[in-house]
C-alpha atoms as a PDB file:
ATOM      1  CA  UNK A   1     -34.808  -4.794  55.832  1.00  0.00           C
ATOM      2  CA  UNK A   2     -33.480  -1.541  54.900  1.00  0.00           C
ATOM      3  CA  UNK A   3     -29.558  -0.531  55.756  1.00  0.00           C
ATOM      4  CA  UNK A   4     -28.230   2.438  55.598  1.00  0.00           C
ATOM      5  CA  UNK A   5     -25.457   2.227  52.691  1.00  0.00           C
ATOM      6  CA  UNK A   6     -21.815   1.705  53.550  1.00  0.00           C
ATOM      7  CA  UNK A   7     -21.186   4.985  51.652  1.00  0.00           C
ATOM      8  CA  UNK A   8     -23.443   7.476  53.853  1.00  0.00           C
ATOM      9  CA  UNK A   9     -20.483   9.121  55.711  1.00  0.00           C
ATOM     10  CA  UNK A  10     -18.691   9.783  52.639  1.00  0.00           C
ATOM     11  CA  UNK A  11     -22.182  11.438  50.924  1.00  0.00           C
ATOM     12  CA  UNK A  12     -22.436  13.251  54.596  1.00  0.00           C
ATOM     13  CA  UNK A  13     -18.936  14.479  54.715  1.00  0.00           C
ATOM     14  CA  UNK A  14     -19.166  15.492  50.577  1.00  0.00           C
ATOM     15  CA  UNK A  15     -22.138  18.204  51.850  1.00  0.00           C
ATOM     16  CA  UNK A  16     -20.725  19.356  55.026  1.00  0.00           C
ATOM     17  CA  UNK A  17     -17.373  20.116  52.740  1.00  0.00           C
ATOM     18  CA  UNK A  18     -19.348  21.394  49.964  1.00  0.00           C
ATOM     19  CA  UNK A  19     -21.409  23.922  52.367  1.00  0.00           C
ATOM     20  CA  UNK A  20     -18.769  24.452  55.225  1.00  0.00           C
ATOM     21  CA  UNK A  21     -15.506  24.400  53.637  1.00  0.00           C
ATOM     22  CA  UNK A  22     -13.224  26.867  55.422  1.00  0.00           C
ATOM     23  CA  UNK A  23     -15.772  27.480  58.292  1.00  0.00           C
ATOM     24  CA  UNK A  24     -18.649  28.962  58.740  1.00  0.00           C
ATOM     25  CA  UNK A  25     -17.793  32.372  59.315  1.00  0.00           C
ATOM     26  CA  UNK A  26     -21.672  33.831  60.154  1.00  0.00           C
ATOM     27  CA  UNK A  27     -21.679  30.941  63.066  1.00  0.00           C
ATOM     28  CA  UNK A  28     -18.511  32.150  64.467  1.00  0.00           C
ATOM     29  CA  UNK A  29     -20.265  35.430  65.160  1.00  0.00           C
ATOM     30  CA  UNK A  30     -22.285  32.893  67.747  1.00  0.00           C
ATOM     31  CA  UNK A  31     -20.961  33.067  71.390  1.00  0.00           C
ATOM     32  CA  UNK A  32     -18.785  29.367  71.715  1.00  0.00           C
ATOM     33  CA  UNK A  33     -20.877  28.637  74.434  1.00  0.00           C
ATOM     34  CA  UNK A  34     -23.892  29.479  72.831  1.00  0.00           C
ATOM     35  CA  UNK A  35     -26.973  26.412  73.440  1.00  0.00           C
ATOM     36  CA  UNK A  36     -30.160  25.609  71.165  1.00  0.00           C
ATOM     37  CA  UNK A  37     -32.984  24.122  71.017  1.00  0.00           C
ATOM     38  CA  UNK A  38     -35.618  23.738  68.257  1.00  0.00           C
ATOM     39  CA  UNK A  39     -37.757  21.405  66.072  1.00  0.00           C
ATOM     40  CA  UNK A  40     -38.287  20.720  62.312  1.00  0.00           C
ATOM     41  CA  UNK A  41     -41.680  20.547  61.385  1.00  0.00           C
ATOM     42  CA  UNK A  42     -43.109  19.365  57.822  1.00  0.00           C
ATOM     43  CA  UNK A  43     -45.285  21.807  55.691  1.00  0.00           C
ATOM     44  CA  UNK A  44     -46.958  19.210  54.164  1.00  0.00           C
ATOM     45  CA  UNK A  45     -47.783  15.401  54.247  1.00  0.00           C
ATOM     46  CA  UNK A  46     -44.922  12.885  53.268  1.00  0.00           C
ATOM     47  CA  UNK A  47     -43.351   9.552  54.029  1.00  0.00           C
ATOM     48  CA  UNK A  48     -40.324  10.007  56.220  1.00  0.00           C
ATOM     49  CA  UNK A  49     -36.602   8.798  54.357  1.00  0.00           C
ATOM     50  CA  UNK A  50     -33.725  10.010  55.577  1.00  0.00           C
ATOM     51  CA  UNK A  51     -32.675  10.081  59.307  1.00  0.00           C
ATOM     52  CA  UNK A  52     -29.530   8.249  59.426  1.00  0.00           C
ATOM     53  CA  UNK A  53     -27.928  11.092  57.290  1.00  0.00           C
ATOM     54  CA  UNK A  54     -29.795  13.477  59.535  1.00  0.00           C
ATOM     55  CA  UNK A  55     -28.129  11.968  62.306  1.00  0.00           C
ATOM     56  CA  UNK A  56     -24.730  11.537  60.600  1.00  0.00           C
ATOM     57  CA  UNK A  57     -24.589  15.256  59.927  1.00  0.00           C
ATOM     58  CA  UNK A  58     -24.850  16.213  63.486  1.00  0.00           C
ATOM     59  CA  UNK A  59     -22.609  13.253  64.846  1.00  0.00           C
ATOM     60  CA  UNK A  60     -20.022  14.686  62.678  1.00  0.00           C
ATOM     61  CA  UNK A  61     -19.968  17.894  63.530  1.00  0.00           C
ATOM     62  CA  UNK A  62     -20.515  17.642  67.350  1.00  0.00           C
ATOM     63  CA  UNK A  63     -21.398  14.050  68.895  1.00  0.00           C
ATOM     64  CA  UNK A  64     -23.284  15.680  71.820  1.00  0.00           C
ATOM     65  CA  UNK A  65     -26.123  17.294  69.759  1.00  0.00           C
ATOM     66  CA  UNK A  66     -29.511  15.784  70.666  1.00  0.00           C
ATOM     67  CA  UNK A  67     -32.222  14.551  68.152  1.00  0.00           C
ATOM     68  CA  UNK A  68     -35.710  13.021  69.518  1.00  0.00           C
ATOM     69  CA  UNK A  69     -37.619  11.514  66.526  1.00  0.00           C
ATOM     70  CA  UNK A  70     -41.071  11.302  66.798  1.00  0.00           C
ATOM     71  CA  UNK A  71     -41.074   9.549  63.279  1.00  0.00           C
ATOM     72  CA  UNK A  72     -38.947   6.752  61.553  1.00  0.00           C
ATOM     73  CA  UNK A  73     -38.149   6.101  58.293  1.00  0.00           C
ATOM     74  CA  UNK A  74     -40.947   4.261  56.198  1.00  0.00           C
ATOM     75  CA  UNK A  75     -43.694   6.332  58.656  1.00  0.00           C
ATOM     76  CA  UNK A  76     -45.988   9.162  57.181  1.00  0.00           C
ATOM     77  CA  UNK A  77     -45.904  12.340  58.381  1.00  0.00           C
ATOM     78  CA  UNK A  78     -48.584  14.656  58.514  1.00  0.00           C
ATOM     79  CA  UNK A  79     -48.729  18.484  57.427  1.00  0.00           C
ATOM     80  CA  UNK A  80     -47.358  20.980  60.730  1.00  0.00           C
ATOM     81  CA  UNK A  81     -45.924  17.489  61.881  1.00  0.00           C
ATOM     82  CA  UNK A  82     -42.918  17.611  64.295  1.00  0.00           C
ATOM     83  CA  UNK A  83     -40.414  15.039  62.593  1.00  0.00           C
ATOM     84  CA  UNK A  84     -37.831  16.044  65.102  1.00  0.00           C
ATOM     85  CA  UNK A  85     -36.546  17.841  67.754  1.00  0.00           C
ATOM     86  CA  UNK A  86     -32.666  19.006  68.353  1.00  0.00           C
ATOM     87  CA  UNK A  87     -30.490  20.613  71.368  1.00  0.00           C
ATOM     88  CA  UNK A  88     -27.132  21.339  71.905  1.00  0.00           C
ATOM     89  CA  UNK A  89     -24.259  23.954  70.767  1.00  0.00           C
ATOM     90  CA  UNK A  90     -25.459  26.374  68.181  1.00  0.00           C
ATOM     91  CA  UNK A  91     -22.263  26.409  66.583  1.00  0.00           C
ATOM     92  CA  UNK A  92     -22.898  22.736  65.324  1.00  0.00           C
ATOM     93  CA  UNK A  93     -26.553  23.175  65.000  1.00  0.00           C
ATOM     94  CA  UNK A  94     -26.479  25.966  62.873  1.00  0.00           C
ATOM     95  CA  UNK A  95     -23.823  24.763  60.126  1.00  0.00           C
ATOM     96  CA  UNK A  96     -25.661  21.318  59.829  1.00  0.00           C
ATOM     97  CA  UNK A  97     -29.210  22.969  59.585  1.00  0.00           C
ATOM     98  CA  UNK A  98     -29.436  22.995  56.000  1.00  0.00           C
ATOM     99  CA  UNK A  99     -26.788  20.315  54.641  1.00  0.00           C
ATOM    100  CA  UNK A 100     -29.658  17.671  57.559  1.00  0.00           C
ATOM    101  CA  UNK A 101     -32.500  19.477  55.752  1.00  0.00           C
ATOM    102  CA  UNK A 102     -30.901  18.875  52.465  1.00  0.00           C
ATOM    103  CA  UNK A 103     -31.011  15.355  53.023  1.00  0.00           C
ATOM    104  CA  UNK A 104     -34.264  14.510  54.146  1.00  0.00           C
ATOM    105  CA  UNK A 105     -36.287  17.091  52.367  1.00  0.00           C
ATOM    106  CA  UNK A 106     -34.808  14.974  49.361  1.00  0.00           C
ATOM    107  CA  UNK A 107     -35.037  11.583  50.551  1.00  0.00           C
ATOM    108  CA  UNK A 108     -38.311  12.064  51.722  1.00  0.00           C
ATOM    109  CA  UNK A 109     -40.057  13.198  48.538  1.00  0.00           C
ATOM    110  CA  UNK A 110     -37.834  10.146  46.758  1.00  0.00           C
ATOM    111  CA  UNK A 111     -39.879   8.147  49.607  1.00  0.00           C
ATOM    112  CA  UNK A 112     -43.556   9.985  49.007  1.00  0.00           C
ATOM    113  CA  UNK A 113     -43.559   9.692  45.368  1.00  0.00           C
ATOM    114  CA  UNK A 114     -42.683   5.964  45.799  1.00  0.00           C
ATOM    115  CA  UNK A 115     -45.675   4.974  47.957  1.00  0.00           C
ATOM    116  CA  UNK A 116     -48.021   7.165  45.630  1.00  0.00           C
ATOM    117  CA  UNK A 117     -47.100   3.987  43.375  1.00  0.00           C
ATOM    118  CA  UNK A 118     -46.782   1.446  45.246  1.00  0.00           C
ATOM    119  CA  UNK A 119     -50.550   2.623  46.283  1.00  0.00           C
ATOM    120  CA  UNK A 120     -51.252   3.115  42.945  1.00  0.00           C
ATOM    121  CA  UNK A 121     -50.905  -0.618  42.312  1.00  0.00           C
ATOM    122  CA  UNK A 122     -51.835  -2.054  45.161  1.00  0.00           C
ATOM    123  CA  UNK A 123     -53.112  -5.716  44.784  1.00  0.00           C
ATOM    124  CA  UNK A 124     -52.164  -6.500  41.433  1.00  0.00           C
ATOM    125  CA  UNK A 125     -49.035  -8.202  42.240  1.00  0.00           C
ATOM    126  CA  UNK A 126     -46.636  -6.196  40.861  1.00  0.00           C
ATOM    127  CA  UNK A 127     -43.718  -4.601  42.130  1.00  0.00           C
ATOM    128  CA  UNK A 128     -42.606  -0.635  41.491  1.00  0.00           C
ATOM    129  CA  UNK A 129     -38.322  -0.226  40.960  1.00  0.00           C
ATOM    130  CA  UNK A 130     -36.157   2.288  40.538  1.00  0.00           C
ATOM    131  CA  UNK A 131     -33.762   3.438  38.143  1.00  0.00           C
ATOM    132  CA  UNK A 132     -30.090   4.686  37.731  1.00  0.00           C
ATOM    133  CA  UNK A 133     -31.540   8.162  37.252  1.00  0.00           C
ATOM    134  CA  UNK A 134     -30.397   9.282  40.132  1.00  0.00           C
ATOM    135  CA  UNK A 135     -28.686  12.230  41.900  1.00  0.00           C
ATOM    136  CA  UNK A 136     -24.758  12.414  41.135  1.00  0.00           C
ATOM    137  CA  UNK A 137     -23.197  10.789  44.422  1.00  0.00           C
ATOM    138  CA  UNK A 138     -26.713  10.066  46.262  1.00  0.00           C
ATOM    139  CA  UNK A 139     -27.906   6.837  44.370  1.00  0.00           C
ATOM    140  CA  UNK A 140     -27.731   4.830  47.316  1.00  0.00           C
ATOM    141  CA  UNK A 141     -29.405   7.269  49.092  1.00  0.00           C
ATOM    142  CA  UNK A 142     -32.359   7.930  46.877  1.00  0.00           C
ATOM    143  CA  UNK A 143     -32.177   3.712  46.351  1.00  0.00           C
ATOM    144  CA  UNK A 144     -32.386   3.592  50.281  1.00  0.00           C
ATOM    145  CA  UNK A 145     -35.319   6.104  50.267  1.00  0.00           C
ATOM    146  CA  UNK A 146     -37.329   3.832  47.233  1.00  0.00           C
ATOM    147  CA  UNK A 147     -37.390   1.046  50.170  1.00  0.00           C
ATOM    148  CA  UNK A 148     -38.903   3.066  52.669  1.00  0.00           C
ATOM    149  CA  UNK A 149     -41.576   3.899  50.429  1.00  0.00           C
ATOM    150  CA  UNK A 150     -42.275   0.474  49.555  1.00  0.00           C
ATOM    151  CA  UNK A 151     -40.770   0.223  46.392  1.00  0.00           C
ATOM    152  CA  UNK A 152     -38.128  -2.418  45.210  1.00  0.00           C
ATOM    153  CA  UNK A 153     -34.306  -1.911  44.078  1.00  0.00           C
ATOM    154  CA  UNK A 154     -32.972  -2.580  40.565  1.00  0.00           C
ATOM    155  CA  UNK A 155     -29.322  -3.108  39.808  1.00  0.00           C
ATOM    156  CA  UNK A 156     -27.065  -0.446  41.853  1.00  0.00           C
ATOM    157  CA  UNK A 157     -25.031   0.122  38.862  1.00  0.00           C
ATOM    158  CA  UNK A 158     -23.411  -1.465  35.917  1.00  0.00           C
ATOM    159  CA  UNK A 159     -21.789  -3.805  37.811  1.00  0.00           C
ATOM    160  CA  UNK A 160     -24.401  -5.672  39.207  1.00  0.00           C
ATOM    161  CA  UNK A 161     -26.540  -6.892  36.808  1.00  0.00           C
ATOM    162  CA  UNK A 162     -26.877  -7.376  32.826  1.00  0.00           C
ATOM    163  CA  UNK A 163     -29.012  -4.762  30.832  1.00  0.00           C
ATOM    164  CA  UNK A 164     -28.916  -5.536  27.296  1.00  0.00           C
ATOM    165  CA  UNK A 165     -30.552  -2.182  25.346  1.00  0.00           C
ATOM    166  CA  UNK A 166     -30.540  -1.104  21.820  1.00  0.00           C
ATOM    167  CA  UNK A 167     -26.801   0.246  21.605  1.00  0.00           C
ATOM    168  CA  UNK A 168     -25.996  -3.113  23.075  1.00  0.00           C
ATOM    169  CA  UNK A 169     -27.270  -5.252  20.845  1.00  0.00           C
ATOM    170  CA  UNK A 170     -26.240  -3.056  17.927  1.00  0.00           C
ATOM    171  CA  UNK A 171     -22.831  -3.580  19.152  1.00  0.00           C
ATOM    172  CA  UNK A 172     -23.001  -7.295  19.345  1.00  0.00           C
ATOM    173  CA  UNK A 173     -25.219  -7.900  16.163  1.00  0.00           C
ATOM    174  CA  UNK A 174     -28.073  -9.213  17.543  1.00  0.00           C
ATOM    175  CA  UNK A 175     -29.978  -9.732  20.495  1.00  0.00           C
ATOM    176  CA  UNK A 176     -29.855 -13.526  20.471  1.00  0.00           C
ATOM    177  CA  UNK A 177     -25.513 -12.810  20.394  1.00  0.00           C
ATOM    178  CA  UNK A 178     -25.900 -10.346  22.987  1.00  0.00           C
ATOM    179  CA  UNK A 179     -27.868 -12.655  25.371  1.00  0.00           C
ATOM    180  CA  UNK A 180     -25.440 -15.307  24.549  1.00  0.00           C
ATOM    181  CA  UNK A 181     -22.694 -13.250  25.202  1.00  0.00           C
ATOM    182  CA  UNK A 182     -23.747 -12.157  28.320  1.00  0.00           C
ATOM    183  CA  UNK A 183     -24.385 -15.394  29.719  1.00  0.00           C
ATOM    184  CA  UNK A 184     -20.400 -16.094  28.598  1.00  0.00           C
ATOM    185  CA  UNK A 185     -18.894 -13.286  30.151  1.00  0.00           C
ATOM    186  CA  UNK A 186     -21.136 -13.262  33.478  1.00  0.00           C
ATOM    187  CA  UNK A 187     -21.935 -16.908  34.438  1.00  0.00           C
ATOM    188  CA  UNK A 188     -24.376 -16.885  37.282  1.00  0.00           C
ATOM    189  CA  UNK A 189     -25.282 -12.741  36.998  1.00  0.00           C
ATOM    190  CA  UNK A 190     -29.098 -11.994  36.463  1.00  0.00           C
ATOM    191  CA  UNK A 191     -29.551 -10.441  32.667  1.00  0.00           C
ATOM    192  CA  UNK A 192     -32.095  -8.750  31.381  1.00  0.00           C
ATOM    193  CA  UNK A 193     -32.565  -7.703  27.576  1.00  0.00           C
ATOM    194  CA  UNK A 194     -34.821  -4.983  26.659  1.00  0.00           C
ATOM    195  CA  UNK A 195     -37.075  -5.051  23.819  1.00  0.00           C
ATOM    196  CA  UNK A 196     -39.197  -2.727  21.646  1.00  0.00           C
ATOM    197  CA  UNK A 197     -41.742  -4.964  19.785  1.00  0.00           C
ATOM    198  CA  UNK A 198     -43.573  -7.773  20.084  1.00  0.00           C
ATOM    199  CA  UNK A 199     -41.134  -9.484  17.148  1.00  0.00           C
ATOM    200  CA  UNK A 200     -37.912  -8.654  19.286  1.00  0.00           C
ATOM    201  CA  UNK A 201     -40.005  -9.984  22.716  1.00  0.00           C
ATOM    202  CA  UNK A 202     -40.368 -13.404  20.108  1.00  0.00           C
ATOM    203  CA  UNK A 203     -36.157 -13.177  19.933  1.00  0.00           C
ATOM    204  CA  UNK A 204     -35.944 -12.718  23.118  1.00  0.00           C
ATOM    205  CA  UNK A 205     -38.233 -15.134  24.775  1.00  0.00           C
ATOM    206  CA  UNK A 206     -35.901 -18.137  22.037  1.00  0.00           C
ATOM    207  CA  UNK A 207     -32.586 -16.511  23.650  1.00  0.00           C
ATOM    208  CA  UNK A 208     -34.327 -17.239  27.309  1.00  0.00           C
ATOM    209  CA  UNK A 209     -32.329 -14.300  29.212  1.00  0.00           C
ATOM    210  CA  UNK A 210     -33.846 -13.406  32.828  1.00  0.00           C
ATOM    211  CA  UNK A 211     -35.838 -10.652  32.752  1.00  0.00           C
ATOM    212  CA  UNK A 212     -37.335  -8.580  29.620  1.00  0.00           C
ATOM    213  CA  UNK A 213     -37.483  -5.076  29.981  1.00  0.00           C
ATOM    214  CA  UNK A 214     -40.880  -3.896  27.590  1.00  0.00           C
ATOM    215  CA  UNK A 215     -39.692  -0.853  26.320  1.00  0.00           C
ATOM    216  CA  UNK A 216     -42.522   1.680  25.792  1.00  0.00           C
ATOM    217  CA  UNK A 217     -45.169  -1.147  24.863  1.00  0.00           C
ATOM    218  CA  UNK A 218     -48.549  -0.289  24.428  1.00  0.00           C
ATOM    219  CA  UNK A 219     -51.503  -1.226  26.758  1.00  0.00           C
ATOM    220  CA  UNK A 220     -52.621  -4.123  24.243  1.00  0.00           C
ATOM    221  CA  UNK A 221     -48.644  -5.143  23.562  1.00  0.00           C
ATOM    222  CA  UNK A 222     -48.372  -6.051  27.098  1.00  0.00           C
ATOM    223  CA  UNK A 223     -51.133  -7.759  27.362  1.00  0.00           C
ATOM    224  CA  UNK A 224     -49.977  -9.542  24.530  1.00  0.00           C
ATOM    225  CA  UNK A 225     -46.439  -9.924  25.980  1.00  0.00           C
ATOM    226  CA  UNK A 226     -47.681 -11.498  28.876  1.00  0.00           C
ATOM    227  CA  UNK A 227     -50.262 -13.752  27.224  1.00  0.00           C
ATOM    228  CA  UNK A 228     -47.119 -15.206  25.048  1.00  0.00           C
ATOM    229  CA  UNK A 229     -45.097 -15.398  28.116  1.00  0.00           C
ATOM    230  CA  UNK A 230     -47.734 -17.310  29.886  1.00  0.00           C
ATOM    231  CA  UNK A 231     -48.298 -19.728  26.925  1.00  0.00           C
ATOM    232  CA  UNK A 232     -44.613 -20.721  27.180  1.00  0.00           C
ATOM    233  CA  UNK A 233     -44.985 -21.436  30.807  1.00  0.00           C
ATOM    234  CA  UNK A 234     -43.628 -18.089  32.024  1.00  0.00           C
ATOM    235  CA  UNK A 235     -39.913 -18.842  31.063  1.00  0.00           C
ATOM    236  CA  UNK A 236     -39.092 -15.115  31.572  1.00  0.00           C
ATOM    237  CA  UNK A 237     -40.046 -12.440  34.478  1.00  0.00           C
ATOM    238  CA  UNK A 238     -41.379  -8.763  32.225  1.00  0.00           C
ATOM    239  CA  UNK A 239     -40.504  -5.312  33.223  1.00  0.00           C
ATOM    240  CA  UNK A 240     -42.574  -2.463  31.690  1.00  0.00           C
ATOM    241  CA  UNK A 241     -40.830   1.213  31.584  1.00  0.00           C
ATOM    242  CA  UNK A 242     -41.187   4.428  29.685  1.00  0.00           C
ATOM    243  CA  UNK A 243     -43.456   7.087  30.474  1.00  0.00           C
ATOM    244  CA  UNK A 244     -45.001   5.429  33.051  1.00  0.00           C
ATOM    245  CA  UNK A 245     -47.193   7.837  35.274  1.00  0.00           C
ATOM    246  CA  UNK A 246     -49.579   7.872  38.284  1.00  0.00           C
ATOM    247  CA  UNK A 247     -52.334   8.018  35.990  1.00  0.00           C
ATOM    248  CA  UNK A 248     -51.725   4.896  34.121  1.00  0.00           C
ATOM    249  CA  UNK A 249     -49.391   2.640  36.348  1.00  0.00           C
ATOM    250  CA  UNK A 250     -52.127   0.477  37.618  1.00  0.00           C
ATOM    251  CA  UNK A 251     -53.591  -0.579  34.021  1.00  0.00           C
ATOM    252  CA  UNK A 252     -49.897  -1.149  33.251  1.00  0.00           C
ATOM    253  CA  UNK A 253     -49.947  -3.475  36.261  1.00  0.00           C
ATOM    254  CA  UNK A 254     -53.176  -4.911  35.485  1.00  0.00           C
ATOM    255  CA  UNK A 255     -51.358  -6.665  32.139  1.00  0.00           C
ATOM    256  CA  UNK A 256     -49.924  -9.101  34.196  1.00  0.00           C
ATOM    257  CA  UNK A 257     -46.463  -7.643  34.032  1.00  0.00           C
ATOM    258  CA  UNK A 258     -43.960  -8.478  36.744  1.00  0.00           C
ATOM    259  CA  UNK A 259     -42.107  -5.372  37.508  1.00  0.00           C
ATOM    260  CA  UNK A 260     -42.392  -1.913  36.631  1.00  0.00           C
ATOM    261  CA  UNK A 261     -39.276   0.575  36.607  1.00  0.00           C
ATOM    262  CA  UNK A 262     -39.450   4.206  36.848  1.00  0.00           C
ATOM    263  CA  UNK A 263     -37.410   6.786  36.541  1.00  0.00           C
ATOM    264  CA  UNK A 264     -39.395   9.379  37.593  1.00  0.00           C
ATOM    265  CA  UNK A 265     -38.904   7.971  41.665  1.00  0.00           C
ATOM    266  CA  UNK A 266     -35.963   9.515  41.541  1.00  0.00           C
ATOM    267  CA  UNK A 267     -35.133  12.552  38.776  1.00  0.00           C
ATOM    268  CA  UNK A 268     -38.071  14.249  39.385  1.00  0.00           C
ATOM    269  CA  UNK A 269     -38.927  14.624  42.776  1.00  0.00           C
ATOM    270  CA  UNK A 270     -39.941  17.694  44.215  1.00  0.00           C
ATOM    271  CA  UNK A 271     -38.370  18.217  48.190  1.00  0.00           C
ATOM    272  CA  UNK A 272     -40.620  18.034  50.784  1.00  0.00           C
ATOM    273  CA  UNK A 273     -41.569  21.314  52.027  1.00  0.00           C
ATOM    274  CA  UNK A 274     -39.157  21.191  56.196  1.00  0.00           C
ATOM    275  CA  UNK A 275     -38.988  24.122  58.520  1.00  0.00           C
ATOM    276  CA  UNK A 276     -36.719  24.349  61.484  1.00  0.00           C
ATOM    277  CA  UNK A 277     -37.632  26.570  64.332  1.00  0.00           C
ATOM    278  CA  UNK A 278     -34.730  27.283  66.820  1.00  0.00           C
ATOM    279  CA  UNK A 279     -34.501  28.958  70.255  1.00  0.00           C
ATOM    280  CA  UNK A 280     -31.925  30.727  71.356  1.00  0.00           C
ATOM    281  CA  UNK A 281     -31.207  29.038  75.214  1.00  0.00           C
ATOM    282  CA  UNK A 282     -28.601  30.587  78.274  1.00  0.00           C
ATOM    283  CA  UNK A 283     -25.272  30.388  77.151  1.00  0.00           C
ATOM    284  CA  UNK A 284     -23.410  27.840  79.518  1.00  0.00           C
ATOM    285  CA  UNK A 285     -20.823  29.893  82.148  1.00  0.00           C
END
């Protein structure tokens, strides 16, 4: 079930600080009394992430304003669709216009370019995650956003789950010492250790951490991977990463790999193309 996270008023009041600051000093050229009314409408075809912070800008900045959502989150929208419609004082419409349309331009194309693959691998079993790569101060945003697109959630952070890479195990002087180390220091915590080769998948596999990450393996090493995982029993769960695209995802799912993690969900989205439309209603006496 997806939850909006704990820390969307903070992320909401960060933008409205960022864009208002002092005050809006073209909206106080607006009567007080001034009402509104208008829609946003999408350009183009997406899948819809992002109305709690819609919401949570308005609330803020005048509890009365009225949204009607002819969409939730998870739902595609279609091109000239109306996602929403808004009334109320124009002197809290127009300040929140663009930090709402910030939000869910972005958190919808974090949700589109999620389903495209989770589509993409439809069927084979495998499950599409996200990455840290994420927007300064909106990772549980864009994280919340990979769920309504289908995808799943890695770790949040550092702090909630073991990811042993190469600087890692350089540190600790092996990979078997790292895994070992890992399972010392965080008793109970999920780790994962990646690898770059089918020799360090070997260590790995005899060091038994969680998960393996396959670093940048190619078509016929995961195939191999996963027929050496499978011949053990299928002691570990595999997560292929690293230049993963549209165009290849589902033969990388068709290995018979677990997960696979990409970064591109959420560093490289491109916002989904909003309009709002406003009228201009009798001032109230």
């Amino acid at each position: 079930m997806r939850e909006p996270p704990r820390d969307l008023p903070e992320q909401v009041e960060a933008a409205l600080r960022e864009d208002i600051g002092a005050g809006d000093v073209t909206a106080a050229l607006v009567p007080p009394a001034q009402r509104v009314r208008g829609s946003v409408i999408t350009r183009e075809s997406a899948v819809l992430a992002g109305r709690p912070w819609v919401e949570a800008t308005f609330r803020h900045l005048d509890p009365h304003v009225q949204l009607a959502w002819h969409a939730n989150d998870g739902e595609p929208i279609a091109a000239n669709q109306v996602v929403f419609d808004i009334a109320g004082s124009a002197r809290a419409i127009l300040p929140g216009e663009r930090t709402a349309l910030n939000f869910l331009q972005l958190l919808s194309a974090t949700a589109t370019a999620t389903r495209r693959f989770v589509e993409a691998v439809s069927g084979t079993g495998c499950a599409i995650l996200d990455t840290r790569k994420t927007i300064p101060g909106l990772r549980s945003a864009q994280k919340y956003a990979v769920l309504c697109g289908g995808g799943h959630n890695h770790r949040m952070g550092l702090y909630d789950r073991v990811l042993i890479k190469e600087n890692h195990i350089a540190a600790a002087g092996s990979l078997t010492a790292a895994i070992r180390a890992a399972r010392s220091h965080a008793p109970g915590m999920t780790v994962e250790a990646e690898v770059e080769s089918l020799p360090e998948l070997e260590e790995a596999l005899a060091a038994a951490p969680d998960i393996v990450l396959l670093d940048d393996f190619s078509l016929a090493d995961l195939r191999a991977a996963v027929a050496l995982n499978r011949a053990r029993g299928r002691p570990v769960k595999f997560e292929a990463s690293g230049s993963v695209s549209l165009e290849v995802v589902r033969a990388i799912a068709e290995t018979g790999v677990d997960y696979i993690s990409i970064g591109a969900l959420t560093k490289h989205v491109r916002a989904v193309d909003l309009s709002m439309r406003l009228e201009f209603t009798a001032a109230r006496a």
